[in-house]
N, C-alpha and C. Protein backbone atom coordinates (compact mmCIF):
# COMPACT_ATOMS: atom_id res chain seq x y z
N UNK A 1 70.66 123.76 63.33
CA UNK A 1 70.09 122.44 63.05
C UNK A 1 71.02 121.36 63.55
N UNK A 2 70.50 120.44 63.85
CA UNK A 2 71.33 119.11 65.09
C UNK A 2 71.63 118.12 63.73
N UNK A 3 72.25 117.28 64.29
CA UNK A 3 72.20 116.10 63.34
C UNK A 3 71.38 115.03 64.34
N UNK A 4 71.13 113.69 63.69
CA UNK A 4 70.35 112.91 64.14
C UNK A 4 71.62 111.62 64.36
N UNK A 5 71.86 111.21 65.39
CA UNK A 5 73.14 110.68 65.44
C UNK A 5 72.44 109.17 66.19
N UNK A 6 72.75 107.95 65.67
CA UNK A 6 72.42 106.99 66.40
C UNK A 6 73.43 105.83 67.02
N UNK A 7 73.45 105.42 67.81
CA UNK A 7 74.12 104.51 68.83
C UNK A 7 73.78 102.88 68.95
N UNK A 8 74.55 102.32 68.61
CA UNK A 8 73.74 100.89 68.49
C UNK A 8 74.57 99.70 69.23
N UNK A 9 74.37 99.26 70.21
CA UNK A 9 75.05 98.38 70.75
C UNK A 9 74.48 96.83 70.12
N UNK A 10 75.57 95.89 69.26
CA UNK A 10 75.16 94.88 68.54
C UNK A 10 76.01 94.12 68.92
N UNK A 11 75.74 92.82 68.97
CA UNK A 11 76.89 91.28 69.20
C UNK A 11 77.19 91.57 67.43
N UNK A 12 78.03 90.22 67.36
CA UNK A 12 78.97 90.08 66.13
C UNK A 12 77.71 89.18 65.35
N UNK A 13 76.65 88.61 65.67
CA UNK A 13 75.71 88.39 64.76
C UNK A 13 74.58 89.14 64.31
N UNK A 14 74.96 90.34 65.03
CA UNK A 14 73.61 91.41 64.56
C UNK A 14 72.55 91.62 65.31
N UNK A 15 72.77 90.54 66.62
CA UNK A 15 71.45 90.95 67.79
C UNK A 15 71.52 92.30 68.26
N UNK A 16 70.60 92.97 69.05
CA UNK A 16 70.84 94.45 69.20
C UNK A 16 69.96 94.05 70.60
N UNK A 17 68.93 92.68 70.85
CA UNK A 17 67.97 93.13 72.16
C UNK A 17 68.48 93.24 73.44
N UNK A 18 67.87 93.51 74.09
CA UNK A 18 68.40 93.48 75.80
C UNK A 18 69.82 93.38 76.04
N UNK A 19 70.53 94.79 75.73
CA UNK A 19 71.96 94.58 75.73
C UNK A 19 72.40 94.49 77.80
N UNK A 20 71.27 95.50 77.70
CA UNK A 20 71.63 95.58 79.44
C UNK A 20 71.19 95.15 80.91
N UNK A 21 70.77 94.09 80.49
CA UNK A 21 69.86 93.43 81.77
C UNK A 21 69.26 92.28 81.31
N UNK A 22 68.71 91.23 81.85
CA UNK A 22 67.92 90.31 81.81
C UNK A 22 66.47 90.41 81.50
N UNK A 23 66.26 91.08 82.45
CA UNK A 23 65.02 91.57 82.13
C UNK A 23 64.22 92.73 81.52
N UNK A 24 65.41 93.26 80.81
CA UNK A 24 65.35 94.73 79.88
C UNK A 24 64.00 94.27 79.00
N UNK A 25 64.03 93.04 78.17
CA UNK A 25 63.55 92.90 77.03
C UNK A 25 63.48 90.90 76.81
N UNK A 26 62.87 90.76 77.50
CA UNK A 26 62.37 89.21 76.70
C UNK A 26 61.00 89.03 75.87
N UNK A 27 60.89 90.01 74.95
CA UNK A 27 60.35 89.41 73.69
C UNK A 27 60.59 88.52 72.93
N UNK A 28 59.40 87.50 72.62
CA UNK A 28 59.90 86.63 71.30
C UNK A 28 60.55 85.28 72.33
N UNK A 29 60.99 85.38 73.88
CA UNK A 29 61.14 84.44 74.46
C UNK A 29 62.44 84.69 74.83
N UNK A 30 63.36 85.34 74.62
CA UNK A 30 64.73 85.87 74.75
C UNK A 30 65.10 85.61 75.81
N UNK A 31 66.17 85.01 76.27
CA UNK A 31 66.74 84.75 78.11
C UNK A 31 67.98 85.42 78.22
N UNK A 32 68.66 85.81 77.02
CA UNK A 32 70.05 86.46 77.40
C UNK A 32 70.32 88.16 77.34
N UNK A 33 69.60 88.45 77.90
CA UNK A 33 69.65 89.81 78.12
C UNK A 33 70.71 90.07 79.15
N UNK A 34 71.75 91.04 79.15
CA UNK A 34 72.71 91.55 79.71
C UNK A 34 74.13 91.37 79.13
N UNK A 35 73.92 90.49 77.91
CA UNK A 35 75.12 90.00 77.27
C UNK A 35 76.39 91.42 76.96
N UNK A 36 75.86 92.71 77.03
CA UNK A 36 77.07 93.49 76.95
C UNK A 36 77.57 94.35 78.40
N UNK A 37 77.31 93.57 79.75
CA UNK A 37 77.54 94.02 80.65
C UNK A 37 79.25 93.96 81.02
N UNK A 38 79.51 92.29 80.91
CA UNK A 38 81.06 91.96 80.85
C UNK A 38 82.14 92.30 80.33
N UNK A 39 81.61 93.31 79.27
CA UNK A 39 82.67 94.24 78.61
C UNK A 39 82.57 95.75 79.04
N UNK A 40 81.97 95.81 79.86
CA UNK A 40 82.20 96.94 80.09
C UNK A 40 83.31 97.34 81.14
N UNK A 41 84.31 98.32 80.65
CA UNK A 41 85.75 99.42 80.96
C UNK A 41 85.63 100.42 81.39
N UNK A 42 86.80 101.13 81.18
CA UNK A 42 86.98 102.49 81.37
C UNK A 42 87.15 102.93 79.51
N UNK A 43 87.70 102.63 78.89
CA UNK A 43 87.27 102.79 77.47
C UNK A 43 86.30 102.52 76.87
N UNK A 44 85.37 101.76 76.96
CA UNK A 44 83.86 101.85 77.29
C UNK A 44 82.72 103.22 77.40
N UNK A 45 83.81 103.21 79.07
CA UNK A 45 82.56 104.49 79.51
C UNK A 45 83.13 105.84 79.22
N UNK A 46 84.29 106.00 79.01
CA UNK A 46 84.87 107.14 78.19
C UNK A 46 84.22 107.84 76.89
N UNK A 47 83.96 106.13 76.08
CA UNK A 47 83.10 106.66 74.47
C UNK A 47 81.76 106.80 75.18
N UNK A 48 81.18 106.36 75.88
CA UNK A 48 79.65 106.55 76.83
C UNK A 48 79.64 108.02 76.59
N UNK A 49 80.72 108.33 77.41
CA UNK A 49 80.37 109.54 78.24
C UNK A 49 80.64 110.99 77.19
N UNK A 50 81.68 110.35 76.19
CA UNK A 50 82.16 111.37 75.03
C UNK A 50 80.25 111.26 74.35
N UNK A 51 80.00 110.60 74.06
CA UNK A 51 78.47 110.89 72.80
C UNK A 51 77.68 111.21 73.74
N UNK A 52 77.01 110.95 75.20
CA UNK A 52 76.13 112.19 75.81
C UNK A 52 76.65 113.41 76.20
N UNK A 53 78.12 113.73 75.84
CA UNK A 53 78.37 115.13 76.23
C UNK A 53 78.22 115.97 74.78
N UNK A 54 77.91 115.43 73.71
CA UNK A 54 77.27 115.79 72.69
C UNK A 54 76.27 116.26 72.26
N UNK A 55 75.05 115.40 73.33
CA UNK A 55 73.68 115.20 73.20
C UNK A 55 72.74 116.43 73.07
N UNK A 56 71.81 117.01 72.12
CA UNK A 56 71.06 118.16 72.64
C UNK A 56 69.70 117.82 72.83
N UNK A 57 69.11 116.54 72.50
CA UNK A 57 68.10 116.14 72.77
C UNK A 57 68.01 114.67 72.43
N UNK A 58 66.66 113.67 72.93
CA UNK A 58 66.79 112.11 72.28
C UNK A 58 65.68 112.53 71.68
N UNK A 59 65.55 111.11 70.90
CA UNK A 59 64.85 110.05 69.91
C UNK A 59 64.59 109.16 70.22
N UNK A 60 63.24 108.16 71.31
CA UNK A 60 63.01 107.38 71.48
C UNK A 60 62.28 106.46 70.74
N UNK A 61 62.74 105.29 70.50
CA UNK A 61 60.99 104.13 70.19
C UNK A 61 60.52 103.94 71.25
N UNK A 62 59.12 103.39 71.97
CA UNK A 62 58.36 103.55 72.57
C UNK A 62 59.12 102.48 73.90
N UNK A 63 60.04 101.26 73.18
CA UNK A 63 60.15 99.82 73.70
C UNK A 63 61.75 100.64 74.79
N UNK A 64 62.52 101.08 74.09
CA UNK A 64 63.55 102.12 75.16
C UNK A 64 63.28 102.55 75.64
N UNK A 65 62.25 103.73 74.86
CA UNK A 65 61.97 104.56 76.36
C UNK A 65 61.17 104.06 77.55
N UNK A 66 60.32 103.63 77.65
CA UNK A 66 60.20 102.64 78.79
C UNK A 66 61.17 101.72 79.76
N UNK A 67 62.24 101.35 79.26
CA UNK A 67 63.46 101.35 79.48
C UNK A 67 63.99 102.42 80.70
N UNK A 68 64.19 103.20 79.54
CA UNK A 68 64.89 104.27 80.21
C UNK A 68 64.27 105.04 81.34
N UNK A 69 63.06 105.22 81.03
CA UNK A 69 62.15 106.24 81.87
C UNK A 69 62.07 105.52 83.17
N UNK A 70 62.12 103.85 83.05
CA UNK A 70 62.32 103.28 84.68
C UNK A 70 63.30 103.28 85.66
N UNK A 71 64.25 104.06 84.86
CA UNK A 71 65.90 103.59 85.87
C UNK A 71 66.02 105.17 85.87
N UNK A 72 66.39 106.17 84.53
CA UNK A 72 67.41 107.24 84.96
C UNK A 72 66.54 108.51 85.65
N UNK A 73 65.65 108.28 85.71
CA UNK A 73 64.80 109.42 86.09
C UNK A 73 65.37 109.43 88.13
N UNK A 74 65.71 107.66 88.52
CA UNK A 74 66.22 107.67 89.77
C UNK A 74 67.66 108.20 89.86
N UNK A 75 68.40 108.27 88.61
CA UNK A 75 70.11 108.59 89.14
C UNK A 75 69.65 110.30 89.02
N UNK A 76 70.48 110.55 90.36
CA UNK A 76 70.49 111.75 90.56
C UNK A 76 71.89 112.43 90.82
N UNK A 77 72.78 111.94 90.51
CA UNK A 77 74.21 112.20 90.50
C UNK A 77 74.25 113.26 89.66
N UNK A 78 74.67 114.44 89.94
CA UNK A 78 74.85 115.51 88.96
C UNK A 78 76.08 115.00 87.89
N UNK A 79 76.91 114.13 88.68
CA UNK A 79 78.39 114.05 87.66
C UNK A 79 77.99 112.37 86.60
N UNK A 80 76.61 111.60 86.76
CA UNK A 80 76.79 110.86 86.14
C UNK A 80 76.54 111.22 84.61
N UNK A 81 77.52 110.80 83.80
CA UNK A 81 77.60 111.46 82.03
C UNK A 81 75.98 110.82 81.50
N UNK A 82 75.28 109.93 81.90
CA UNK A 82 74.05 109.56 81.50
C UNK A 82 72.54 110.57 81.92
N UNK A 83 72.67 110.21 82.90
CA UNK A 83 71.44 110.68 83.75
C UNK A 83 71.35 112.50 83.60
N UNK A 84 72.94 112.93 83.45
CA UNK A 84 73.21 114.55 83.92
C UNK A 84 72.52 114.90 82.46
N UNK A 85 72.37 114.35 81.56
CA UNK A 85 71.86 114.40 79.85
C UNK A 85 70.25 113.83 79.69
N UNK A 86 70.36 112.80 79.90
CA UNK A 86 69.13 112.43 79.80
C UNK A 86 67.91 113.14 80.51
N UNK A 87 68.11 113.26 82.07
CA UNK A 87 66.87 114.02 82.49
C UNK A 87 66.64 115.29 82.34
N UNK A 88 67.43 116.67 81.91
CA UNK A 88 67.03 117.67 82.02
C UNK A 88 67.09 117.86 80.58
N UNK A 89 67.45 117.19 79.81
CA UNK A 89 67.00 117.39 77.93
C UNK A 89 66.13 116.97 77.64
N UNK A 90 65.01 117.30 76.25
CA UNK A 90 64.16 117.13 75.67
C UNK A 90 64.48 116.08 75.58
N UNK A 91 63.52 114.97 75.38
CA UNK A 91 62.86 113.46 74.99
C UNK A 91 61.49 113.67 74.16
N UNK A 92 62.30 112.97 73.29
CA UNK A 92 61.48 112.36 72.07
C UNK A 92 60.72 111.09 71.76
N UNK A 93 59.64 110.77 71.89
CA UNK A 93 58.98 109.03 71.90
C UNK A 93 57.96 109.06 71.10
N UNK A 94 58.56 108.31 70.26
CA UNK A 94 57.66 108.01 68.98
C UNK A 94 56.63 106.49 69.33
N UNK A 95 55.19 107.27 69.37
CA UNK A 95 54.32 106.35 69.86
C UNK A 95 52.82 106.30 69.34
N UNK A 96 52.34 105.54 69.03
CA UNK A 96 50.70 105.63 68.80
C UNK A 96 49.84 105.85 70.06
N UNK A 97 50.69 104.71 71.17
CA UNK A 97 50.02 104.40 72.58
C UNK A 97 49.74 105.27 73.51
N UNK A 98 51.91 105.74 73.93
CA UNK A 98 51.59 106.56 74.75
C UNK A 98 50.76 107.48 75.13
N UNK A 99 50.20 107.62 76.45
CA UNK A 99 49.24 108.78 77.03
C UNK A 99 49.99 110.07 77.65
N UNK A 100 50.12 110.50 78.88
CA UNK A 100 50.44 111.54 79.12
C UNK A 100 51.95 110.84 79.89
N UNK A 101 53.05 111.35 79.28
CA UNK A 101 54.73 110.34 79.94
C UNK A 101 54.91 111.43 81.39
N UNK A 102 55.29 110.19 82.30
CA UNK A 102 55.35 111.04 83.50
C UNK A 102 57.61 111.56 83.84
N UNK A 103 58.06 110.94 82.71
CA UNK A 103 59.59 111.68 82.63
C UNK A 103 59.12 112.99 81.83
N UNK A 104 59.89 114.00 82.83
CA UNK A 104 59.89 115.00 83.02
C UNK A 104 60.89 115.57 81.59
N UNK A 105 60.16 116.56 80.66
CA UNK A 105 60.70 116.66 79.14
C UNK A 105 60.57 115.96 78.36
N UNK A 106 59.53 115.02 78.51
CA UNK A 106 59.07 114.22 77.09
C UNK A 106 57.92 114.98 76.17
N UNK A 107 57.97 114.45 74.98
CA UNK A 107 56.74 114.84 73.72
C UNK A 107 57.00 113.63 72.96
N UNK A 108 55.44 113.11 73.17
CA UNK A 108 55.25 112.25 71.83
C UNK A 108 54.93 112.71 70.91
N UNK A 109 55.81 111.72 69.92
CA UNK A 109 55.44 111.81 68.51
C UNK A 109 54.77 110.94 67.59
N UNK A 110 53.66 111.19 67.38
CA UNK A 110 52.27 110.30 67.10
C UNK A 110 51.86 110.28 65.14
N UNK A 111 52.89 111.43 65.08
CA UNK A 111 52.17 111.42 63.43
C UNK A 111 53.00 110.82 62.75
N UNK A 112 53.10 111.98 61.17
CA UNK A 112 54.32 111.45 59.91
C UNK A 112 55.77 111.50 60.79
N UNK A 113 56.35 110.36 60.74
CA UNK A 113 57.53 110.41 61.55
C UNK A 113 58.65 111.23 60.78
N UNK A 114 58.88 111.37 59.50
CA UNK A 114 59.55 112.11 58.53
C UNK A 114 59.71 113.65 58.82
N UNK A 115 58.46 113.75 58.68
CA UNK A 115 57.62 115.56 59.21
C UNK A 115 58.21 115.45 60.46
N UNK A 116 57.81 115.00 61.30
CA UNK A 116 57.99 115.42 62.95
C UNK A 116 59.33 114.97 63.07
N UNK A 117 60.33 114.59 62.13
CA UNK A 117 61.50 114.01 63.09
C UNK A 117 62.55 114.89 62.28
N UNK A 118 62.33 115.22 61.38
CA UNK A 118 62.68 116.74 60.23
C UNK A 118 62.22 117.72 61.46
N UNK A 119 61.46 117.87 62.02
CA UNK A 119 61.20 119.06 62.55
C UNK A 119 62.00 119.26 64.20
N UNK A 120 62.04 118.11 64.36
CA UNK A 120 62.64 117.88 66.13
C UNK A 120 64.56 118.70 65.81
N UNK A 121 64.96 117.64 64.70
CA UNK A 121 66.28 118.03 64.12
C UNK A 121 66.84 119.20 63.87
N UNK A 122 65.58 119.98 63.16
CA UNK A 122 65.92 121.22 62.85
C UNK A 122 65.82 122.70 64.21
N UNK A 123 65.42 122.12 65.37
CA UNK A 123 65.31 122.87 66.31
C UNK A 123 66.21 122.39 67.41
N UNK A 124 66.72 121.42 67.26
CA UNK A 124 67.90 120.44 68.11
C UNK A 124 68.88 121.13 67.90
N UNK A 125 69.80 121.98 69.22
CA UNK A 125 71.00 122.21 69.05
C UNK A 125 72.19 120.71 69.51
N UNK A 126 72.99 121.09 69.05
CA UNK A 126 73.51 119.58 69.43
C UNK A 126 73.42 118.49 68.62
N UNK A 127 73.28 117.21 68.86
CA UNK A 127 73.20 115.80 68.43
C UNK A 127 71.38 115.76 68.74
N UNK A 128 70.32 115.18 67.99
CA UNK A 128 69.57 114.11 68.13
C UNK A 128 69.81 112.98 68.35
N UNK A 129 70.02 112.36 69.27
CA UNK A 129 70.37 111.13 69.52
C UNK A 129 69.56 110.01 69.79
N UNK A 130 69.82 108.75 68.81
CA UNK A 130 68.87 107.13 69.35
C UNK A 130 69.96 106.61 69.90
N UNK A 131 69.15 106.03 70.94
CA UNK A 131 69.87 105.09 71.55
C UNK A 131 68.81 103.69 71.56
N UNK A 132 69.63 102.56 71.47
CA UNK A 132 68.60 101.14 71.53
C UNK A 132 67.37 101.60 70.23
N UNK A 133 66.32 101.56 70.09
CA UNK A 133 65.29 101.18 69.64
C UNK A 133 65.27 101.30 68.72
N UNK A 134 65.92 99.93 68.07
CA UNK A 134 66.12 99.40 67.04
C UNK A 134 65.14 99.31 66.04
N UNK A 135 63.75 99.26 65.68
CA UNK A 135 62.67 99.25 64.70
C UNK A 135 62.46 100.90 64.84
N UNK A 136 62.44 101.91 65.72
CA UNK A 136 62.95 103.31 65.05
C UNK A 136 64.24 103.72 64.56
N UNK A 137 65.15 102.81 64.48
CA UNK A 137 66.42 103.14 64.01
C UNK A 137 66.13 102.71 61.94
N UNK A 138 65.69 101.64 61.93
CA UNK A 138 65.69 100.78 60.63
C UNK A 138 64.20 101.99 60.31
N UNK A 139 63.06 102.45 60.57
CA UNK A 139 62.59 103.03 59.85
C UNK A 139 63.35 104.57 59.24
N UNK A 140 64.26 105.20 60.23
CA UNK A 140 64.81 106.72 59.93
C UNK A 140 65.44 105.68 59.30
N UNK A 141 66.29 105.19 59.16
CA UNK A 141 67.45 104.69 57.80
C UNK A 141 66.69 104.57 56.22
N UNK A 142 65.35 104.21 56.92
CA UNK A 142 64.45 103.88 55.18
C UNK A 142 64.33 105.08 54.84
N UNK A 143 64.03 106.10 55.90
CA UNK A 143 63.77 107.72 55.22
C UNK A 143 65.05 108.43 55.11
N UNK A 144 66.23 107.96 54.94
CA UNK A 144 67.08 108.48 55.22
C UNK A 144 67.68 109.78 55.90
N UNK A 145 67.13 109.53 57.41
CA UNK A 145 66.75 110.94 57.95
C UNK A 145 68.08 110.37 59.27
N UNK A 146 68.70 109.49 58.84
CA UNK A 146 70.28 109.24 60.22
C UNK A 146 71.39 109.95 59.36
N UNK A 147 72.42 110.78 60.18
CA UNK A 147 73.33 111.19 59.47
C UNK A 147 74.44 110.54 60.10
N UNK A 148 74.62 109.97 61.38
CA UNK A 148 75.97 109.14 61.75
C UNK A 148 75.03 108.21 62.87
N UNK A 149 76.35 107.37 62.31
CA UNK A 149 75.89 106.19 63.11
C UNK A 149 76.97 105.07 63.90
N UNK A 150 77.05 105.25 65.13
CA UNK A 150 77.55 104.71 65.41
C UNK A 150 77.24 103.65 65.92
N UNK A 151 78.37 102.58 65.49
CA UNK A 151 78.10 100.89 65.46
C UNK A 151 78.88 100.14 66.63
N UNK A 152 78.44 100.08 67.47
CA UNK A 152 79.34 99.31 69.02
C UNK A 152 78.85 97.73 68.94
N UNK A 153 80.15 97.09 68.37
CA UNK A 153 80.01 95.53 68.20
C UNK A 153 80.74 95.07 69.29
N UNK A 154 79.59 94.13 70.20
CA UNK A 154 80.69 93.13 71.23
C UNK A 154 80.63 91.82 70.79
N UNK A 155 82.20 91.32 71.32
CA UNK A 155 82.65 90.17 70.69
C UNK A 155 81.80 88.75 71.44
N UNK A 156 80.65 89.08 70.83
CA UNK A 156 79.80 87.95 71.57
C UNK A 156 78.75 87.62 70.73
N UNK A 157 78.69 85.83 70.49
CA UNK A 157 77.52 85.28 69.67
C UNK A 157 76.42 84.82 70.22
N UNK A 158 75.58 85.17 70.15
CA UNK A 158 74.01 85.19 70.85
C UNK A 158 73.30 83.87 69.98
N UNK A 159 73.09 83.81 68.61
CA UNK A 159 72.36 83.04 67.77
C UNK A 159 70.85 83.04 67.98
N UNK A 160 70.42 83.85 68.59
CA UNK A 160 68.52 84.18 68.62
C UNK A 160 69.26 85.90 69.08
N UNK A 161 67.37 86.39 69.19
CA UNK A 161 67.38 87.56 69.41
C UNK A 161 67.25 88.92 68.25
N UNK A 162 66.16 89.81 68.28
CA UNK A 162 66.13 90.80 67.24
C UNK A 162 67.47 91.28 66.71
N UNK A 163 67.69 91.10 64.75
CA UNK A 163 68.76 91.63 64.69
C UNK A 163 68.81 92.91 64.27
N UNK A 164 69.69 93.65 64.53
CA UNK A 164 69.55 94.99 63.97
C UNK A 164 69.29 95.56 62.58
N UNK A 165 69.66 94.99 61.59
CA UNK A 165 69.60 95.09 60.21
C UNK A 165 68.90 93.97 59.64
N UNK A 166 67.55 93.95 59.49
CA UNK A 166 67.04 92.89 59.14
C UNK A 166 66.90 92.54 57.78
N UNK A 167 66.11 91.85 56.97
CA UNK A 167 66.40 91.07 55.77
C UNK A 167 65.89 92.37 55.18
N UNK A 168 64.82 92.87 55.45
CA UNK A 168 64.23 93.73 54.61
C UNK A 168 65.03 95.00 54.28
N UNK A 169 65.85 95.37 55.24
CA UNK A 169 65.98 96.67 55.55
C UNK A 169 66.79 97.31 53.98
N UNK A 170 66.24 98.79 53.97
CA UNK A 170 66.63 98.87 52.58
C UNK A 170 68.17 99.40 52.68
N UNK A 171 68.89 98.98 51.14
CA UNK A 171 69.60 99.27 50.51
C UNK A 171 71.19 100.23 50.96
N UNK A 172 71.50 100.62 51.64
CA UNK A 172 72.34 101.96 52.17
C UNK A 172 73.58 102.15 52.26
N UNK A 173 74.43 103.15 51.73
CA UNK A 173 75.75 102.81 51.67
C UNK A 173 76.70 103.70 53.16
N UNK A 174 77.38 103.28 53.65
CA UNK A 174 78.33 104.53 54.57
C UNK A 174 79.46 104.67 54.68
N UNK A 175 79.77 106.12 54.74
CA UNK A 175 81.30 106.24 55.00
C UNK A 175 82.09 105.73 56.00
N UNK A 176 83.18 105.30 56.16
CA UNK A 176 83.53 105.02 57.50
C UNK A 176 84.51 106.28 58.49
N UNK A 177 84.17 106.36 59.39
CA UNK A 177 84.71 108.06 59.49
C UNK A 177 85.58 107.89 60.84
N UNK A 178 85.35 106.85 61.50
CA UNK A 178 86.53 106.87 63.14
C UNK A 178 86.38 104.88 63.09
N UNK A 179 87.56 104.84 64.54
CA UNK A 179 87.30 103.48 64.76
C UNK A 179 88.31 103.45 66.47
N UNK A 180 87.55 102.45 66.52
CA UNK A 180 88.38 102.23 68.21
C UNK A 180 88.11 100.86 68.55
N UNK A 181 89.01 100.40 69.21
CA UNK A 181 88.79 99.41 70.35
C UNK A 181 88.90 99.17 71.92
N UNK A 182 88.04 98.73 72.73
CA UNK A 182 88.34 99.36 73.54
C UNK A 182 89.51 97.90 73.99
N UNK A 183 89.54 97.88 75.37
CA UNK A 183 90.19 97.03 76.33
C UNK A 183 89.55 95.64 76.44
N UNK A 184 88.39 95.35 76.17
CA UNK A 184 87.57 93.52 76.65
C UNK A 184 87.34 94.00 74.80
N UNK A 185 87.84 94.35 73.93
CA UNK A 185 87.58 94.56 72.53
C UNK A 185 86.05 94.81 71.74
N UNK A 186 85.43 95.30 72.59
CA UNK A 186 84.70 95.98 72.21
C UNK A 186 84.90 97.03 70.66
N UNK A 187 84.27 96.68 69.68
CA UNK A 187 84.79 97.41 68.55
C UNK A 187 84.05 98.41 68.30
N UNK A 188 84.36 100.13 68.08
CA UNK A 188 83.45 100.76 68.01
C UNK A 188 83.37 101.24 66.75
N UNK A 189 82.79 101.74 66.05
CA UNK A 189 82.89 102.09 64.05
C UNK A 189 81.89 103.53 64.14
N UNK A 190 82.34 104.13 63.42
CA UNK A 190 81.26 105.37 63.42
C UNK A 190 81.46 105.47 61.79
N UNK A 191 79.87 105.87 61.38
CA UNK A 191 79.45 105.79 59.66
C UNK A 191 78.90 107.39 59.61
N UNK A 192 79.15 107.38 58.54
CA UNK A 192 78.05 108.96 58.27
C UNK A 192 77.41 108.25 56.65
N UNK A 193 76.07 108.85 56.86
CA UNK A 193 75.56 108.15 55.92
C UNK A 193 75.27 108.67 54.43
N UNK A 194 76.04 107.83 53.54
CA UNK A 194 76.08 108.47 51.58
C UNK A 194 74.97 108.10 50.86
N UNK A 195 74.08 106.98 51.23
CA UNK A 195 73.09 107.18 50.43
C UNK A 195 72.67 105.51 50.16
N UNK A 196 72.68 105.53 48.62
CA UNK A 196 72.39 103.87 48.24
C UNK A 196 74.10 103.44 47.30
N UNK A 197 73.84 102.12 48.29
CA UNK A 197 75.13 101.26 47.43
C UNK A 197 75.53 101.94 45.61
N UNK A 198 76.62 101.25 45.56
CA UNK A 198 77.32 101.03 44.22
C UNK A 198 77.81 99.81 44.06
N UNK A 199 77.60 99.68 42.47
CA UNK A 199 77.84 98.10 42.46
C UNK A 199 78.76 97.77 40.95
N UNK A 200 79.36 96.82 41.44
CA UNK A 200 80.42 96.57 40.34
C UNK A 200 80.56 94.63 40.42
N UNK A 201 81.54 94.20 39.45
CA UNK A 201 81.77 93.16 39.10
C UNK A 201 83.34 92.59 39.54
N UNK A 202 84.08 91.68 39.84
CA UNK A 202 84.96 91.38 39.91
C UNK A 202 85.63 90.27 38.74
N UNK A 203 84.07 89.86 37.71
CA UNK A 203 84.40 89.36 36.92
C UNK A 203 85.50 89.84 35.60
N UNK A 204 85.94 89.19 34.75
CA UNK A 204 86.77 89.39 33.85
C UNK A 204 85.84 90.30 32.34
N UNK A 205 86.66 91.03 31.88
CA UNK A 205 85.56 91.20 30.78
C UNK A 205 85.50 90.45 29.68
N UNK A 206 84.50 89.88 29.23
CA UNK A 206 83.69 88.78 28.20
C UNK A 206 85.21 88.88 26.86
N UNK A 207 85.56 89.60 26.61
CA UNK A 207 86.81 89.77 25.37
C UNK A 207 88.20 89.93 25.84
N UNK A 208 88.72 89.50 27.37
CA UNK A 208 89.76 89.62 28.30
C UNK A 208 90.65 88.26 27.32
């Protein structure tokens, strides 16, 4: 059985959209798409390349994989750490829409996402891995079906743009289990996930 491991590239206010291009993602009216291009290193693509050499299959939302399915299906570099993972592993796309996906190793997943994403996991050698698609990331967190998560914050304020953890999102507590920085300070955090908060007081007690 795999774990379900997710990847989240976020600015320091919690945006998560169009980390990689301009035109990745202008929903909602968005113009700054590519904002985490300028940080990218060689410590960077090191942690890149360390979590797809992990990978035993993805986890798409419908809005990535479209994404993805337009660019890596062209890299054909056997040695690139992205493409050498992505195209010949199972893909996962959680969709109502999709019809028949023309990337080669996809299956949509159309039903109980709980059921079917319990079931992808348990036949996943390796990592399940999300990458980007952020409104399938915040629903597995409500089912508590993420077991690590890693959090890649760049030191950059956006002030619009989808945030990753939104108002609603429920309740959740995590361990903190690694940490790095890279070189343009890129901060990376990896969580494994305990469950729901604990809560306490800092106040004095009433007979102190």
């Amino acid at each position: 059985m795999g774990k379900l491991v997710v990847t989240a590239f976020i600015t320091l206010d919690g945006v998560y959209q169009a980390p990689g291009g301009p035109r990745e993602d202008r929903g909602g009216g968005f113009e700054q798409g590519g904002w985490s291009v300028p940080y990218g290193d060689g410590d960077f693509g090191t942690f890149v390349a360390e979590v797809f050499d992990r990978s035993g299959a993805f986890l798409l939302g419908r809005r990535t994989y479209d994404i993805f399915a337009a660019h890596w299906p062209r890299v054909t570099d056997p040695a690139d750490p992205v493409a050498s993972r992505l195209n010949p592993l199972p893909k996962y796309v959680v969709s109502q829409t999709l019809g028949t996906p023309s990337w080669a190793g996809t299956t949509v997943l159309g039903g109980d996402l709980a059921e079917e994403v319990t079931a992808v996991r348990e036949r996943t050698q390796g990592e399940l891995q999300v990458h980007g698609s952020g409104a399938l990331v915040r629903s597995l967190l409500a089912l508590d079906l993420v077991d690590t998560l890693h959090l890649v914050t760049f030191p950059v304020v956006l002030g619009a743009g989808r945030r990753f953890f939104a108002e609603s999102a429920v309740p959740t507590a995590f361990r903190h289990t690694a940490a790095r920085t890279t070189g343009t300070g890129v901060a990376i955090h990896t969580y494994e996930l305990e469950g729901r908060p604990r809560y306490g007081s800092y106040e004095l007690p009433q007979d102190a």
